[in-house]
Protein backbone atom coordinates (compact mmCIF):
# COMPACT_ATOMS: atom_id res chain seq x y z
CA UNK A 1 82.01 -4.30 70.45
CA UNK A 2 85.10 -2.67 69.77
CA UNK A 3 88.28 -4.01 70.81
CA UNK A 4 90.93 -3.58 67.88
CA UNK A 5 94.69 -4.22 69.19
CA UNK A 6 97.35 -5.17 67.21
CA UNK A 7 99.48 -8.39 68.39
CA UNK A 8 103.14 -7.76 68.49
CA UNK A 9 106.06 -10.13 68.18
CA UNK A 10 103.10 -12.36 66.80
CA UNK A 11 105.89 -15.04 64.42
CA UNK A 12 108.14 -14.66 66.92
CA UNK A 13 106.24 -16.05 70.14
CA UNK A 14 104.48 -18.62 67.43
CA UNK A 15 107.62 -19.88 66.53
CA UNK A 16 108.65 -20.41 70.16
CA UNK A 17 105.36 -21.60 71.27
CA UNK A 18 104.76 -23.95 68.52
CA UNK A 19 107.97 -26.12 67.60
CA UNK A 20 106.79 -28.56 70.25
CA UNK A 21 103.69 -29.11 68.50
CA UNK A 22 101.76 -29.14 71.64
CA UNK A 23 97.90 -29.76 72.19
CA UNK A 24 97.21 -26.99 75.11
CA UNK A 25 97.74 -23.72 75.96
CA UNK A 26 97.02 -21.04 77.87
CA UNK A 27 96.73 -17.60 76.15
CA UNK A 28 97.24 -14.99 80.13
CA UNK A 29 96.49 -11.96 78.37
CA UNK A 30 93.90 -12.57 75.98
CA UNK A 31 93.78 -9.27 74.86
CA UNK A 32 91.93 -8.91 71.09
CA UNK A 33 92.51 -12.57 70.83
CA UNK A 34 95.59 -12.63 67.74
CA UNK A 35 98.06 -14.56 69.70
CA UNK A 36 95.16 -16.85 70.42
CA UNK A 37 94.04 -17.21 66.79
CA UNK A 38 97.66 -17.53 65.87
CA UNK A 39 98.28 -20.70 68.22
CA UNK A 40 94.48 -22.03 66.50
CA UNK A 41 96.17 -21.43 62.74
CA UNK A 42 99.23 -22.84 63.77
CA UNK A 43 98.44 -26.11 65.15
CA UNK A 44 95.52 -27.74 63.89
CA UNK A 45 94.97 -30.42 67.08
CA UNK A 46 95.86 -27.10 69.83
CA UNK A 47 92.71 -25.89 71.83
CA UNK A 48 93.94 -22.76 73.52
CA UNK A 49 92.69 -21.46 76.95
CA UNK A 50 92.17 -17.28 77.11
CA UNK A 51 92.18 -15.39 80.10
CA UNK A 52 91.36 -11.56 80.36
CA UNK A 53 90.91 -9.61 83.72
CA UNK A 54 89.04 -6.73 80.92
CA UNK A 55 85.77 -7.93 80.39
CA UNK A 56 85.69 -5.86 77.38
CA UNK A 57 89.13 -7.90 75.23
CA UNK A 58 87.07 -10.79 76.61
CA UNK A 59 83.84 -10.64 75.14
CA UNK A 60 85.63 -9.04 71.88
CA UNK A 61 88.00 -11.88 71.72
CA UNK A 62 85.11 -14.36 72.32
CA UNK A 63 82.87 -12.81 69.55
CA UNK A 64 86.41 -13.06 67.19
CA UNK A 65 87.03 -16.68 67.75
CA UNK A 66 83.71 -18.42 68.26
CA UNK A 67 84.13 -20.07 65.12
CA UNK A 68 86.96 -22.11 66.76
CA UNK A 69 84.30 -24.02 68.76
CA UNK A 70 85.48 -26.11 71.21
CA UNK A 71 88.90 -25.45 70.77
CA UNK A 72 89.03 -22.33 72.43
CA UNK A 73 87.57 -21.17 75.28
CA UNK A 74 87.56 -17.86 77.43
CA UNK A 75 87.71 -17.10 81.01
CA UNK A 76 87.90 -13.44 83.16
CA UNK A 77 90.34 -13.30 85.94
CA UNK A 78 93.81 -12.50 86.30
CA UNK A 79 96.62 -14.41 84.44
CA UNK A 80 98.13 -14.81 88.18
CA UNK A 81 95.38 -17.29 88.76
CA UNK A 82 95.63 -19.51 85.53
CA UNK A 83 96.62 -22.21 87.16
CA UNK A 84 93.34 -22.75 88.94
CA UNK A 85 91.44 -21.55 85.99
CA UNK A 86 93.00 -24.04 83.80
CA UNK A 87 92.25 -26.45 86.13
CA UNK A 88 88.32 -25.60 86.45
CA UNK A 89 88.75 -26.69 82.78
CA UNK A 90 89.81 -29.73 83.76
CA UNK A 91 93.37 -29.32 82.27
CA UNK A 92 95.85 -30.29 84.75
CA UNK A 93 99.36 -29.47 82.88
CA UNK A 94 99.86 -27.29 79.37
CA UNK A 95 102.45 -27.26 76.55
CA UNK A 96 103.10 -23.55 76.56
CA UNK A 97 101.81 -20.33 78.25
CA UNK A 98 102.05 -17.13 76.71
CA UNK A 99 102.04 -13.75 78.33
CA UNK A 100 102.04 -10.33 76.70
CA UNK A 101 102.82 -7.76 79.69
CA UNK A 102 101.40 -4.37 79.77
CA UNK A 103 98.53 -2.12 78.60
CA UNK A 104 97.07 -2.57 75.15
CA UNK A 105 96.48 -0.47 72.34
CA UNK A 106 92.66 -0.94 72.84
CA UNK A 107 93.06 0.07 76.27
CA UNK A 108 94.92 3.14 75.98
CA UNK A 109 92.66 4.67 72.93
CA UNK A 110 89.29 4.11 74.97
CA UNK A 111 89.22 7.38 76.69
CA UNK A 112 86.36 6.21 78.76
CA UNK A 113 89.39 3.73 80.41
CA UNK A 114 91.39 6.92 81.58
CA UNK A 115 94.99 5.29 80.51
CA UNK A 116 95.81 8.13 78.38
CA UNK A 117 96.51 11.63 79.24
CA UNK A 118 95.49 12.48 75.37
CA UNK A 119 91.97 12.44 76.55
CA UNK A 120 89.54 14.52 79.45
CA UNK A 121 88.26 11.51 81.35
CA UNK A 122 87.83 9.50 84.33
CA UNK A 123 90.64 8.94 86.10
CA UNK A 124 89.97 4.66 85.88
CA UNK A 125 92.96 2.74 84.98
CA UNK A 126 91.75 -0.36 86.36
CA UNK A 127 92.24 -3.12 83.74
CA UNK A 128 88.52 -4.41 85.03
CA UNK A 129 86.74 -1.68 85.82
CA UNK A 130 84.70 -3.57 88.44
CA UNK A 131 87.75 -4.52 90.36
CA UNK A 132 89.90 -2.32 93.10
CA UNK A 133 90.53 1.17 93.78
CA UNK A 134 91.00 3.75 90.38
CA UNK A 135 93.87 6.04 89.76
CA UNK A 136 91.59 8.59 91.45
CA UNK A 137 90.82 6.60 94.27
CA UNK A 138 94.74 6.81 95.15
CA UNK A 139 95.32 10.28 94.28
CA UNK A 140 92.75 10.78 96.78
CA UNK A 141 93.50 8.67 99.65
CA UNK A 142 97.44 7.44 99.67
CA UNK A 143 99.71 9.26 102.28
CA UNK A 144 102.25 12.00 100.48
CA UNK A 145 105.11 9.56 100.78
CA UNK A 146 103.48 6.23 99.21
CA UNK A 147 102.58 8.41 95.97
CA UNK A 148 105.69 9.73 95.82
CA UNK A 149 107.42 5.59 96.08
CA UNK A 150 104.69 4.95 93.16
CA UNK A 151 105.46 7.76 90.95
CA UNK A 152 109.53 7.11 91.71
CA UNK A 153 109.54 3.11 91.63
CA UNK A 154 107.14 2.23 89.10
CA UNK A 155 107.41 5.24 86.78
CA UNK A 156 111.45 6.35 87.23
CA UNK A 157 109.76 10.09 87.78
CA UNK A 158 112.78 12.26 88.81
CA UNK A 159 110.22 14.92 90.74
CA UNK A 160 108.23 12.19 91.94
CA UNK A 161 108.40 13.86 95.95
CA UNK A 162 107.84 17.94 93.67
CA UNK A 163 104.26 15.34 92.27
CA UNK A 164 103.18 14.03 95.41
CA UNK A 165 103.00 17.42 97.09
CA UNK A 166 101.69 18.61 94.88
CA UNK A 167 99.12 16.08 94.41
CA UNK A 168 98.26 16.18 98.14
CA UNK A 169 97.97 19.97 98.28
CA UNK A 170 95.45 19.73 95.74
CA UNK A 171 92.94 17.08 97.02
CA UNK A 172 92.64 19.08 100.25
CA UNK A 173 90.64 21.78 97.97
CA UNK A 174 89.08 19.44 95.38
CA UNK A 175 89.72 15.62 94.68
CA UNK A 176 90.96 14.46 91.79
CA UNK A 177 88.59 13.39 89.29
CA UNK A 178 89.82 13.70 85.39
CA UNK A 179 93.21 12.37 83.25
CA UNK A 180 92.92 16.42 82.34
CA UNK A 181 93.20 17.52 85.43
CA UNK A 182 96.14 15.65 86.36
CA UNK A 183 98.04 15.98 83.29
CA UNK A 184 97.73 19.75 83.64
CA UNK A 185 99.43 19.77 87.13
CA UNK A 186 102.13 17.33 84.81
CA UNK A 187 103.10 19.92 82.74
CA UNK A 188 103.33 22.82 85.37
CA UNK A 189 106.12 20.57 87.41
CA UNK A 190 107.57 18.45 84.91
CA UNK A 191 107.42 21.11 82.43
CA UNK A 192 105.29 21.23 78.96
CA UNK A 193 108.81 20.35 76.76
CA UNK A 194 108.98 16.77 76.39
CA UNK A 195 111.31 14.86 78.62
CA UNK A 196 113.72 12.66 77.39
CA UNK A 197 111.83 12.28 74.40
CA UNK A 198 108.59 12.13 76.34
CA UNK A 199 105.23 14.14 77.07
CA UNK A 200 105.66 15.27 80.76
CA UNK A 201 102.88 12.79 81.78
CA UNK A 202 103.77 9.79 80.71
CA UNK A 203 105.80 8.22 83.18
CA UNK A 204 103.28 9.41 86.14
CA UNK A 205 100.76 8.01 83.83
CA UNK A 206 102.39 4.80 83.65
CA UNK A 207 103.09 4.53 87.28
CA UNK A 208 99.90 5.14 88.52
CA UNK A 209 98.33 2.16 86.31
CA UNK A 210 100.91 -0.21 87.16
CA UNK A 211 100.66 0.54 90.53
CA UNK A 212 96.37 0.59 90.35
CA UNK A 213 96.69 -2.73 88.67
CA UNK A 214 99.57 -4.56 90.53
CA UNK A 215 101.13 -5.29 87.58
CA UNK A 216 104.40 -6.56 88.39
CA UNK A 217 103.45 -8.74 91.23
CA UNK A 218 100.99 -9.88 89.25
CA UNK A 219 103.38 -10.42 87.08
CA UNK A 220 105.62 -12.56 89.39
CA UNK A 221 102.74 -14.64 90.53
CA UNK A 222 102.29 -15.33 86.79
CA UNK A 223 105.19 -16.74 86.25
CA UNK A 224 105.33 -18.77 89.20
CA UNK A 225 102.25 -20.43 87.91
CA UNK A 226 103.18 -20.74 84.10
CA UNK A 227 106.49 -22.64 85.83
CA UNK A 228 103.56 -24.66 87.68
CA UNK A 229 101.59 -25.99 85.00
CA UNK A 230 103.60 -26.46 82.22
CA UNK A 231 104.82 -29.77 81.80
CA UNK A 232 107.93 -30.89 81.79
CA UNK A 233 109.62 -29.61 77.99
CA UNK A 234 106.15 -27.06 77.75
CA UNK A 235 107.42 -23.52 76.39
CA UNK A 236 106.79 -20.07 78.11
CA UNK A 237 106.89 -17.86 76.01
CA UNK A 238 106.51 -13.77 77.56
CA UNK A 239 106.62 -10.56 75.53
CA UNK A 240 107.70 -7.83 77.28
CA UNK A 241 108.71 -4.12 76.55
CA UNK A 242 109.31 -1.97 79.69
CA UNK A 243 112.47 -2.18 82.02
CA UNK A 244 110.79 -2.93 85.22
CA UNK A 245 109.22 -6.29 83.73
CA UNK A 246 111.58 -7.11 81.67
CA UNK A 247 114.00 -7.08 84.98
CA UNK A 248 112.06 -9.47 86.29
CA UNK A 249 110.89 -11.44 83.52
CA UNK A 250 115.09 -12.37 83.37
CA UNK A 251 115.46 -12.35 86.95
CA UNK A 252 112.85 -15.26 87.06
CA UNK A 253 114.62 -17.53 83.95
CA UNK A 254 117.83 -17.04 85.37
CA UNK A 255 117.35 -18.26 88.92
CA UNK A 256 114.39 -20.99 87.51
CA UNK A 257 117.55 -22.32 85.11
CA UNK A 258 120.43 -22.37 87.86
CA UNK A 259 120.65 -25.66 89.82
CA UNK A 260 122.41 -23.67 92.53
CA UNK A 261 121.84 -20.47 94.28
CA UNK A 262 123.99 -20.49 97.26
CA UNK A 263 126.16 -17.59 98.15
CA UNK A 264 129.60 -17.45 96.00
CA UNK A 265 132.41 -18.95 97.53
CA UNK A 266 130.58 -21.77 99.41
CA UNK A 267 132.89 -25.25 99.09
CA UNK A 268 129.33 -27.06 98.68
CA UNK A 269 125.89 -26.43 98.18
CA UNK A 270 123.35 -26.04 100.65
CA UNK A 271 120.35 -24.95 98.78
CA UNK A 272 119.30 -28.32 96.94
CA UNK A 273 117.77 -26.44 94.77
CA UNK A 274 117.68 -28.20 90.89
CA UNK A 275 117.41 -26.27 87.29
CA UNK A 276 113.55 -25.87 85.88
């Protein structure tokens, strides 16, 4: 099976990860397995748990590192759930969780996935194929308004409300079926010149999969959960490249390292709340 995708920041999470010299961790987005094998190389007593909602980076990784043995170990579901997946291991706490946020390379150059506008095909986008409504099925079925939130929110589209008319007006003569078909209506409204450095597409594209895959509350959960079963001194350790989960990767650290989060100005605190 093919799965090739290149890990980034691979030293630099190691070297985080690592200086502990824990025994366990959890690997959320498994991906082609390298951060995995990394955390393997690294630490020669460190079994490492996988998780992968794409069944495909899951059986690739799991063909990749089967000569690991019983040090690592693979598992499909979301990373949002690792803490009850760890625990169907039978591992209670961790010494670091990593998380690499977004779509991989792999991902995006199967045009059979429908990421990429670069291809004809399926309008998918579903990190599991097997799980929840496509692209298509919310091009389809979403109210005018709610596509044009998506397209706004998630993918900073200037003519997101110009898109979501437009994508509306459409479906009521044909629904939407192909990435070609919606990149061409891309190009008529956003215009074929690139924008801000960018193919017209790509930042409908992007919100459309984030919001298909409910990335960044999935993301939130995730962290909440890392924060749960690490123990006390484990590392997290989260890799992240756009500005909406990035925002809240920061967001999360900051408030999980304040001891206080009353209202400015207060002669005492109220909240009780103690640093992470």
């Amino acid at each position: 099976m093919t799965f090739q995708h290149q890990s980034v920041l691979l030293d630099e999470a190691l070297g985080l990860l690592c200086e502990n010299r824990g025994r366990r961790f959890i690997d959320g987005t498994l991906g082609g397995g390298g951060h995995s094998e990394g955390i393997l190389r690294s630490l020669p007593e460190a079994e490492v748990l996988g998780i992968d909602r794409d069944p495909e980076a899951l059986a690739a990784a799991s063909l990749r590192l089967q000569g690991w043995g019983e040090r690592f170990r693979a598992v499909q579901g979301r990373f949002s759930q690792m803490q009850s997946l760890a625990e169907q291991q039978g591992w209670q706490e961790v010494d670091g969780v990593l998380l690499d946020i977004g779509v991989s390379s792999a991902q995006i150059d199967n045009p059979a996935r429908g990421f990429s506008f670069r291809f004809d095909a399926p309008l998918d986008m579903r990190m599991n194929p097997q799980e929840g409504q496509s692209a298509a099925d919310l091009l389809n079925q979403l109210p005018e308004q709610e596509l044009a939130d998506i397209l706004y929110h998630y993918g900073e589209e200037r003519k997101a409300r110009r898109i979501a008319k437009a994508i509306v007006e459409r479906r009521e003569l044909k629904p939407w079926e192909s990435t070609r078909e919606l990149n061409e209506l891309l190009e008529r409204i956003v215009g074929r010149a690139r924008q801000h450095g960018l193919p017209p597409a790509t930042r409908s594209f992007q919100a459309l999969r984030i919001a298909v895959n409910a990335e960044l509350e999935e993301l939130r959960l995730a962290l909440q959960a890392a924060l749960q079963i690490c123990r006390i001194g484990g590392r997290i350790a989260v890799i992240s490249f756009h500005s909406l989960e990035d925002r809240i990767v920061k967001n999360f650290f900051r408030h999980e390292a304040s001891s206080c989060v009353c209202p400015p100005g207060l002669p005492l605190c109220n909240c009780g709340k103690k640093a992470n």
